[in-house]
N, C-alpha and C. Protein backbone atom coordinates (compact mmCIF):
# COMPACT_ATOMS: atom_id res chain seq x y z
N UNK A 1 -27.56 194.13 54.71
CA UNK A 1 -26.87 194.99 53.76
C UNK A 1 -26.15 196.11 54.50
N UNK A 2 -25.05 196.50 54.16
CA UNK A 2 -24.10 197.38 54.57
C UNK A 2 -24.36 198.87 54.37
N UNK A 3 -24.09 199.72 54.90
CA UNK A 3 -24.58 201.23 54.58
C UNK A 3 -23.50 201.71 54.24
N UNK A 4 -23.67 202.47 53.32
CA UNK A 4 -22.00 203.36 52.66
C UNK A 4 -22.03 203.77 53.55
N UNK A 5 -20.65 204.24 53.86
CA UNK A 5 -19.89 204.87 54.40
C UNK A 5 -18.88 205.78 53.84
N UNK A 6 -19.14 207.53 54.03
CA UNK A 6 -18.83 208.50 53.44
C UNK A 6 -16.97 208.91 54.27
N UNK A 7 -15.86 208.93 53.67
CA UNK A 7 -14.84 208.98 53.77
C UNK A 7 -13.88 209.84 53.19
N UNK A 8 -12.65 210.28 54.11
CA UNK A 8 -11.37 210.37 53.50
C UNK A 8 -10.35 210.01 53.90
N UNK A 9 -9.38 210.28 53.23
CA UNK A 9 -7.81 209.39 53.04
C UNK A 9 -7.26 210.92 53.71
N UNK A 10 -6.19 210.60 54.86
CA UNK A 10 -5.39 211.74 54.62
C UNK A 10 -4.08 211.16 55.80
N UNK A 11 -3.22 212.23 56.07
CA UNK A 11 -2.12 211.35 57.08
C UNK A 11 -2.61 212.33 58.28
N UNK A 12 -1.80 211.31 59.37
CA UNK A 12 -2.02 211.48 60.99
C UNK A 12 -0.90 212.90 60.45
N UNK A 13 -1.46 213.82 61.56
CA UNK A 13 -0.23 215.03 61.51
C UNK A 13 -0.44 215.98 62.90
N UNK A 14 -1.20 215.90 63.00
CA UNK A 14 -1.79 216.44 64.77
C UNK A 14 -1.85 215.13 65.79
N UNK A 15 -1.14 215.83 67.07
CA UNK A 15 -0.95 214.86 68.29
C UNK A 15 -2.49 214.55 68.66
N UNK A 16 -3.24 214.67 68.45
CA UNK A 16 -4.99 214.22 68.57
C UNK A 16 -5.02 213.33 67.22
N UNK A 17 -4.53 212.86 66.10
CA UNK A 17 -4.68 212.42 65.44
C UNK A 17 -3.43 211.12 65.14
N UNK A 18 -2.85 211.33 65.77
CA UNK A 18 -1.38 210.24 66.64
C UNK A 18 -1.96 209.40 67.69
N UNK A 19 -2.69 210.44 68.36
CA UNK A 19 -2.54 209.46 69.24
C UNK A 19 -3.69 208.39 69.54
N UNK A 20 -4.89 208.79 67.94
CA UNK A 20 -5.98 207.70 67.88
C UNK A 20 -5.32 207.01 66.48
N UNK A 21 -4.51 207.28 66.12
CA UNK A 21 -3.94 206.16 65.14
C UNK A 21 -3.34 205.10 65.59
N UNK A 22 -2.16 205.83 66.73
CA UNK A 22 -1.59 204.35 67.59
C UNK A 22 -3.09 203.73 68.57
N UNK A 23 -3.90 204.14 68.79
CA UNK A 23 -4.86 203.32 69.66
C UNK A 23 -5.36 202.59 68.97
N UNK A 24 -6.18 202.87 67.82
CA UNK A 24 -6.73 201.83 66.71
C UNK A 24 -5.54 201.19 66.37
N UNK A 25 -4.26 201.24 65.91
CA UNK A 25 -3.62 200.19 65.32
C UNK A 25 -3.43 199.08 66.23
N UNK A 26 -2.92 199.74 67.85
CA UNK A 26 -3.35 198.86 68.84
C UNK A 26 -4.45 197.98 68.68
N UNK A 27 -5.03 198.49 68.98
CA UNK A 27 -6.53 197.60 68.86
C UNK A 27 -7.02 196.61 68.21
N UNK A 28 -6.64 196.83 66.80
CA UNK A 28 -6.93 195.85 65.91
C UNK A 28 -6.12 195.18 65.37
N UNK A 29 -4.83 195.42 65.62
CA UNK A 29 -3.32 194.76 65.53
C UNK A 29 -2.86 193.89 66.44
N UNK A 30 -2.68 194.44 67.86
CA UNK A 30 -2.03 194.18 68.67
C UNK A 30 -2.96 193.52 70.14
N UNK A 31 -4.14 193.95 70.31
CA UNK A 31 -5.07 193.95 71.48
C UNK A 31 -5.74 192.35 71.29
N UNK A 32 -5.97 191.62 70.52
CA UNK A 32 -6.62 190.55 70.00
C UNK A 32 -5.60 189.32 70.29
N UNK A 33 -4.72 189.42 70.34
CA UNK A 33 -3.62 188.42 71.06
C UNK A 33 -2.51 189.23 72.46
N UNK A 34 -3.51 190.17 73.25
CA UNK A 34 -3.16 190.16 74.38
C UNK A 34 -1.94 190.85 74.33
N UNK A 35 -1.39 191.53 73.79
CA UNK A 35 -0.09 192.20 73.48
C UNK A 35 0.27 193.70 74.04
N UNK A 36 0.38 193.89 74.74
CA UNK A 36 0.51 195.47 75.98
C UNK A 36 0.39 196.39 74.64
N UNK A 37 -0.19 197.68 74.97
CA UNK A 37 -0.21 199.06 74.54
C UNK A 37 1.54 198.94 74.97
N UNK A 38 1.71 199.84 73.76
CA UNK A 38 3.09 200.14 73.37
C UNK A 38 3.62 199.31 72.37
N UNK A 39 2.86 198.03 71.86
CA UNK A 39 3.42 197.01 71.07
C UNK A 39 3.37 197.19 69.62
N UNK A 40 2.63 198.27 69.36
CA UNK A 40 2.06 198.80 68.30
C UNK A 40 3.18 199.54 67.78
N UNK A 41 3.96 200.07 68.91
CA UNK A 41 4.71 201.09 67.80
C UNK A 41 6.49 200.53 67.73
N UNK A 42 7.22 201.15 66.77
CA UNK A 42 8.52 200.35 66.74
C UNK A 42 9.61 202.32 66.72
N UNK A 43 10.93 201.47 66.16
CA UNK A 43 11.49 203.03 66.61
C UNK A 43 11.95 203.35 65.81
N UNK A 44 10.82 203.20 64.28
CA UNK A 44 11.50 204.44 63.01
C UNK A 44 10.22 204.95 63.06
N UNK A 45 8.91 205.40 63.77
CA UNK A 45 7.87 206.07 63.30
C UNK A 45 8.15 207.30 63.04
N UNK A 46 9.46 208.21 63.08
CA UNK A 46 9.55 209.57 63.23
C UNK A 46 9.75 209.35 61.83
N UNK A 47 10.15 208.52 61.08
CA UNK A 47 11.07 208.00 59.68
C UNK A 47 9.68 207.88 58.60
N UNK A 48 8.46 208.09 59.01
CA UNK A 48 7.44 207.21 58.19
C UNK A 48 6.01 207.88 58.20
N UNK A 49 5.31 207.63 57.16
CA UNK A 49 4.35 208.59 56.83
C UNK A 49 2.87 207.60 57.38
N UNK A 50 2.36 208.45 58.21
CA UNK A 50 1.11 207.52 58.78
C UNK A 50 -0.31 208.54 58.16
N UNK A 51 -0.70 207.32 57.53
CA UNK A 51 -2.38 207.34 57.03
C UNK A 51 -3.15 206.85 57.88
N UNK A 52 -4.21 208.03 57.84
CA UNK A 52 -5.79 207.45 58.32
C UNK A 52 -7.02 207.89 57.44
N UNK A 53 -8.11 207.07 57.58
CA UNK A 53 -9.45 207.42 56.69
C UNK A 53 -10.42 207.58 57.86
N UNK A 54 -11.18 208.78 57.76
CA UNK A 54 -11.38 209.18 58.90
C UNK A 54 -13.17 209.48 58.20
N UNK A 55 -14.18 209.20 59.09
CA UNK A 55 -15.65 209.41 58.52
C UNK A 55 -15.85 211.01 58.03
N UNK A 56 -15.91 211.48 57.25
CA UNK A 56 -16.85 212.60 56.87
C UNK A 56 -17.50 213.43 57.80
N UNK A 57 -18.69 212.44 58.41
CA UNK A 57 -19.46 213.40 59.10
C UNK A 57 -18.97 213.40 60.72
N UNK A 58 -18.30 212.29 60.54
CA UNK A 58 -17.22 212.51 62.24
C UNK A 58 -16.22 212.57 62.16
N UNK A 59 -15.57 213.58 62.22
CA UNK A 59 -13.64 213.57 61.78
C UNK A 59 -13.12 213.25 62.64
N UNK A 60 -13.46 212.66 64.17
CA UNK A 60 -13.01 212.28 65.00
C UNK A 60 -12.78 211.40 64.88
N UNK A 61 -13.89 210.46 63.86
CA UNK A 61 -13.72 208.80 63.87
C UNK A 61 -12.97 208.26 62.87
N UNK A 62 -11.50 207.93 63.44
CA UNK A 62 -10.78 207.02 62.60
C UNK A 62 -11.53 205.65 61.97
N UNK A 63 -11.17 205.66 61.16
CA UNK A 63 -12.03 203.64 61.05
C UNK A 63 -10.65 203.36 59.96
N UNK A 64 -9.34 203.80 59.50
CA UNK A 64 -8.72 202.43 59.00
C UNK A 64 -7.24 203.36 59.46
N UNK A 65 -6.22 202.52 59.22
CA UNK A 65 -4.83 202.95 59.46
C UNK A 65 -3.59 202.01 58.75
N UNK A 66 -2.20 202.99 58.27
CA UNK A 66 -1.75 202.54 57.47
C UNK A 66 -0.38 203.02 57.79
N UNK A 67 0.62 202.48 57.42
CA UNK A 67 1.62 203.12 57.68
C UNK A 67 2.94 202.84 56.54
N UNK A 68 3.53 203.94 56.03
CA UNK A 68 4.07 204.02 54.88
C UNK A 68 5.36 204.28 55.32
N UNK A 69 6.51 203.11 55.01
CA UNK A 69 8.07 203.22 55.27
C UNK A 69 8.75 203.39 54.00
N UNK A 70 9.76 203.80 54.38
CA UNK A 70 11.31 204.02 53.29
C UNK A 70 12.32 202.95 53.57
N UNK A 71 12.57 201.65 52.76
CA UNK A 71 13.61 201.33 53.13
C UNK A 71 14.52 201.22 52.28
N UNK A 72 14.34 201.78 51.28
CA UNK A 72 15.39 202.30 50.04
C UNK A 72 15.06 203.95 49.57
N UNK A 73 15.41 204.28 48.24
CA UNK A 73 15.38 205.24 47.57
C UNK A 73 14.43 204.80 46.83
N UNK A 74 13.98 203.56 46.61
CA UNK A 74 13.06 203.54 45.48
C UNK A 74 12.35 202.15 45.70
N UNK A 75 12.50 201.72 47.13
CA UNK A 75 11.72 200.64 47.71
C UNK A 75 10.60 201.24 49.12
N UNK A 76 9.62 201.24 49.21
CA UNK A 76 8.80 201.35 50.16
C UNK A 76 8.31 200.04 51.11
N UNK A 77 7.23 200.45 52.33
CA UNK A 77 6.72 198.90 52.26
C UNK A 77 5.63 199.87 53.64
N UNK A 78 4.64 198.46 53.20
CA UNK A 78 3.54 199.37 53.66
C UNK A 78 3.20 198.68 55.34
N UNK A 79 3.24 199.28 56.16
CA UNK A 79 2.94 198.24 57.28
C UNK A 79 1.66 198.63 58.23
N UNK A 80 1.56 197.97 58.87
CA UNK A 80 0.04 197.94 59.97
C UNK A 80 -0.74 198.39 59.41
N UNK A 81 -1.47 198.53 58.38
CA UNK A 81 -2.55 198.55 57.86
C UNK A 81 -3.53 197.74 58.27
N UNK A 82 -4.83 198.24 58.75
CA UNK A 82 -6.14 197.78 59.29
C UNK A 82 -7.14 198.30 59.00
N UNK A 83 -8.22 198.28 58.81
CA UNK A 83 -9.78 198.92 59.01
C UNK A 83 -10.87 197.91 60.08
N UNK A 84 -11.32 199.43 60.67
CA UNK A 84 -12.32 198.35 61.45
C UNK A 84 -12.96 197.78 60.88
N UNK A 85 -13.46 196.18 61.72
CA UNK A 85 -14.25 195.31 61.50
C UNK A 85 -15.67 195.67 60.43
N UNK A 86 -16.21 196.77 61.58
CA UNK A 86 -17.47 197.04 60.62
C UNK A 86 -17.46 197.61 59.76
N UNK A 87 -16.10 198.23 59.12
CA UNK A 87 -16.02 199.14 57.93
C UNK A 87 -15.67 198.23 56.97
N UNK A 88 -14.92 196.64 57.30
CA UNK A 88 -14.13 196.28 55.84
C UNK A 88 -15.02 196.01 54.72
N UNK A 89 -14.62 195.76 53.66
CA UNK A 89 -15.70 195.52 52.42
C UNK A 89 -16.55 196.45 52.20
N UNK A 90 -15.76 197.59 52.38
CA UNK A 90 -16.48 199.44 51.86
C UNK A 90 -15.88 200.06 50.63
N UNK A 91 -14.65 199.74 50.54
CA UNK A 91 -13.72 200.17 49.57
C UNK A 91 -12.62 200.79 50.61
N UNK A 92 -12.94 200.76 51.76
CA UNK A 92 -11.43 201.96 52.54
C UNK A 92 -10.21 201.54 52.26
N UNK A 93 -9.75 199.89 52.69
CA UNK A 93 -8.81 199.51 52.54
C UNK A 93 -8.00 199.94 51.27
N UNK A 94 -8.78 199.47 50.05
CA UNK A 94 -8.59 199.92 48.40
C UNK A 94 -8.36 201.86 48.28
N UNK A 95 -8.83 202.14 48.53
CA UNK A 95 -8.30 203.40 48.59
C UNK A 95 -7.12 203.64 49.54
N UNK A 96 -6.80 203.30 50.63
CA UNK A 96 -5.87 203.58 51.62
C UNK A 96 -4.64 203.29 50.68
N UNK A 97 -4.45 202.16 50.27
CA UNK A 97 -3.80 201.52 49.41
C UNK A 97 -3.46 202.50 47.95
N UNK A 98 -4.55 203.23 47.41
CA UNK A 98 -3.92 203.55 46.05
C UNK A 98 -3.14 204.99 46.87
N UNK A 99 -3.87 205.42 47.69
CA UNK A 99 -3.25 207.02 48.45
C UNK A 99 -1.57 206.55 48.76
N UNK A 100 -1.77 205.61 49.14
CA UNK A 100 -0.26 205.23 49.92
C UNK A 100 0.69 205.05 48.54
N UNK A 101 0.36 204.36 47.56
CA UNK A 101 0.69 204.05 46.03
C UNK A 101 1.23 205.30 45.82
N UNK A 102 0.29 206.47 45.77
CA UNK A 102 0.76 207.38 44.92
C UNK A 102 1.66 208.09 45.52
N UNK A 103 1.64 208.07 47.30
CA UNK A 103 2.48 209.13 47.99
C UNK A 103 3.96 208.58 47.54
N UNK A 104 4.17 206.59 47.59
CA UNK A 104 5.15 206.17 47.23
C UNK A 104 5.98 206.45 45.91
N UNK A 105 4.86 206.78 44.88
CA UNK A 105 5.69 207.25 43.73
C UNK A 105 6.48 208.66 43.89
N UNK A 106 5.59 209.82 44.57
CA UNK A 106 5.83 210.89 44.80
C UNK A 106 7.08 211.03 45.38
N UNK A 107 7.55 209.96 46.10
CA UNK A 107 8.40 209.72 46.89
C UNK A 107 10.04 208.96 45.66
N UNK A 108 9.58 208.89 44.16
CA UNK A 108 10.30 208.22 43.36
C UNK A 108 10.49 206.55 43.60
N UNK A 109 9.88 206.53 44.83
CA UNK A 109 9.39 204.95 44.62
C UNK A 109 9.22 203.79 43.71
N UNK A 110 10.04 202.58 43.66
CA UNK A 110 9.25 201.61 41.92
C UNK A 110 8.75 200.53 42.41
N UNK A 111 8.90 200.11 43.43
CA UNK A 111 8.10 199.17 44.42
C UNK A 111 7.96 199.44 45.66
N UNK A 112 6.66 198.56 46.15
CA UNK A 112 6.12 198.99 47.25
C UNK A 112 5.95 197.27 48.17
N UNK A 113 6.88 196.66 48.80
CA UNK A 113 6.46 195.44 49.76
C UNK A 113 5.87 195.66 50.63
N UNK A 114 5.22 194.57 51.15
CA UNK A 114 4.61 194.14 52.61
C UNK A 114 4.39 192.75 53.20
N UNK A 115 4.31 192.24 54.04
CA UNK A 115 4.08 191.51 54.55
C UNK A 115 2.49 191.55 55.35
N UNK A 116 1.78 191.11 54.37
CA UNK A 116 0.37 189.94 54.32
C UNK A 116 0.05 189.34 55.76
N UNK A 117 -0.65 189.76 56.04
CA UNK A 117 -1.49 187.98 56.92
C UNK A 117 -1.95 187.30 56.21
N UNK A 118 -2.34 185.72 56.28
CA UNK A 118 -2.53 184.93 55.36
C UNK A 118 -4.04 185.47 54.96
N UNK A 119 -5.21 186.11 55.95
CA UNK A 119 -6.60 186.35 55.39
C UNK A 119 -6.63 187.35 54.43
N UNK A 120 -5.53 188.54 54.44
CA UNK A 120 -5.61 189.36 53.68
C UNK A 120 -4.63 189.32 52.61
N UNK A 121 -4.06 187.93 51.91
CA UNK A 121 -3.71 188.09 50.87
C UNK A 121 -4.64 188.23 49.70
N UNK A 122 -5.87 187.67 49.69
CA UNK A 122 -6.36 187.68 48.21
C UNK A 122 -6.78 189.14 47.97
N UNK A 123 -6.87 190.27 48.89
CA UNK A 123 -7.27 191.55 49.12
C UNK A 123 -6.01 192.01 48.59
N UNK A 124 -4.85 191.77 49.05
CA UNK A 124 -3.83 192.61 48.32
C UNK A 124 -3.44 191.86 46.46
N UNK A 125 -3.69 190.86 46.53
CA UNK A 125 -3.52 190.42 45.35
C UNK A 125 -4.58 190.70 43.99
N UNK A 126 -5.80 191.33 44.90
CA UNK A 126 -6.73 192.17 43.86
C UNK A 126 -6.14 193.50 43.27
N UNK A 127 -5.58 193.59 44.22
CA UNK A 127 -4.50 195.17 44.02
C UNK A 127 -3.11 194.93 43.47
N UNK A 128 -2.88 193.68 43.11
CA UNK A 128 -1.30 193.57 41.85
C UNK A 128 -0.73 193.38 42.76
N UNK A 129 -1.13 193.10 43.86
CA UNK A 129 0.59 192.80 44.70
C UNK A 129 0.42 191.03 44.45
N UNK A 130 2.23 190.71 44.40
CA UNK A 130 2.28 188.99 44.25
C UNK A 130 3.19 188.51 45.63
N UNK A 131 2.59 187.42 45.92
CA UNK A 131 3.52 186.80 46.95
C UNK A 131 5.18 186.57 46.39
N UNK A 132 6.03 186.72 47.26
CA UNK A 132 7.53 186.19 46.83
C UNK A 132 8.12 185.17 47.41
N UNK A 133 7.47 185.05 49.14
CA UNK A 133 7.77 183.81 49.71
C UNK A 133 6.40 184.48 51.06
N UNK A 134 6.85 182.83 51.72
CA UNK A 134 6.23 182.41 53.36
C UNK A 134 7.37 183.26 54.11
N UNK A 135 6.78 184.03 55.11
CA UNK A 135 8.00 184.64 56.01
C UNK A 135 7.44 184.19 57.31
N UNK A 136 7.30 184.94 58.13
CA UNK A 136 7.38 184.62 59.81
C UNK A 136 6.04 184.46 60.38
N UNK A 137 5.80 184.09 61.28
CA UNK A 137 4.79 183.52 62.07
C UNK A 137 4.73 184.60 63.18
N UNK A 138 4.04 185.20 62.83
CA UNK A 138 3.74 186.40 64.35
C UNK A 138 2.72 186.08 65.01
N UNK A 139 3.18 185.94 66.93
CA UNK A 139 2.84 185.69 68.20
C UNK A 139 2.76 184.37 67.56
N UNK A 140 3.29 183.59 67.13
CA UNK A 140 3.27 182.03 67.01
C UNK A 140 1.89 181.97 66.03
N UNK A 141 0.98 182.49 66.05
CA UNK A 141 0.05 182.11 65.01
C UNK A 141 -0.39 182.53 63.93
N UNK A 142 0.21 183.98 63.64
CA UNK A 142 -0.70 184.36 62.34
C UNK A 142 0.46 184.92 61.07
N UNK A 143 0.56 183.24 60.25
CA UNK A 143 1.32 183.01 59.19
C UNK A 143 1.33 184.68 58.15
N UNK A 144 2.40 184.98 57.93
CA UNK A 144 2.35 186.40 57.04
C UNK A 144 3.09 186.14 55.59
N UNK A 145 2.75 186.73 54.64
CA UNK A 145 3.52 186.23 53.63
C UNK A 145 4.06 187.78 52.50
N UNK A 146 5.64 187.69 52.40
CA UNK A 146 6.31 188.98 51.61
C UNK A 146 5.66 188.76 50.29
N UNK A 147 4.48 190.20 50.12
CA UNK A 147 4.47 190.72 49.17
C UNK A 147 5.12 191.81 48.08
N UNK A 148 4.62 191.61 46.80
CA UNK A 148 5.45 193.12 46.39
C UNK A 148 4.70 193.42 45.26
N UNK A 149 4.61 195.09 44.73
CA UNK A 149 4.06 195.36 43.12
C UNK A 149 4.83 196.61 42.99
N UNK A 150 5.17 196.46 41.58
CA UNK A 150 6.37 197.51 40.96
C UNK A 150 5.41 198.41 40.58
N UNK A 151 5.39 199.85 40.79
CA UNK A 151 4.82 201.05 40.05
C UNK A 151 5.08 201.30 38.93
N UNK A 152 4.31 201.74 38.39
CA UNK A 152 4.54 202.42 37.30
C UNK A 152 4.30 203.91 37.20
């Protein structure tokens, strides 16, 4: 049995808090198919709002990461989103997700896409997002599929 785990939602905003967001996204993104540090990041992060859920009683310890783009006025899309291994099936992900939701509305947002790995579609599809198609195959193996859910 799993032990709660006491949490919050908030965004990276201090260079100590950057620079363990890009390491975990590394890590659990990018490090597992051998992919150099630096692969993690692309060149609109100055453009984009980065979430982390960070333990309570250790604020040091990141355990999930998220990252919230603009690619319209009223389209978002949510990318590299992860939680560690030993945290998933806590609720973090689900919360990371409604925080990011609401910053997107705040933002006048009416939909929010992403692109899925195939294990974590039924996780986003608990959360109203629907597939629209099969898209690309990243590092040759891990099938992703364009999601989307309109706000209200």
């Amino acid at each position: 049995m799993q032990t709660s785990v006491h949490f919050f939602i908030k965004q990276a905003e201090t260079a100590e808090e950057l620079k363990e967001y890009y390491r975990l996204r590394w890590k659990l993104l990018r490090a597992p198919w051998g992919k150099p540090k630096g692969s993690e990041v692309d060149d609109i992060e100055d453009r984009c709002l980065h979430f982390i859920a960070v333990e309570t009683n250790n604020r040091d310890n990141i355990i999930a990461v998220a990252r919230l783009q603009f690619n319209t006025t009223t389209e978002a899309q949510i990318r590299y989103m992860a939680v560690t291994t030993e945290n998933e099936r806590r609720g973090i992900g689900r919360r990371l997700i409604d925080t990011i939701e609401t910053e997107a509305k705040e933002f006048s947002c009416s939909k929010i896409i992403l692109d899925a790995r195939e294990p974590a579609v039924g996780f986003y599809k608990k959360l109203g997002y629907q597939i629209t198609e099969k898209t690309y195959l990243l590092f040759d193996q891990i099938q992703h599929f364009r999601m989307e859910k309109y706000l209200s």
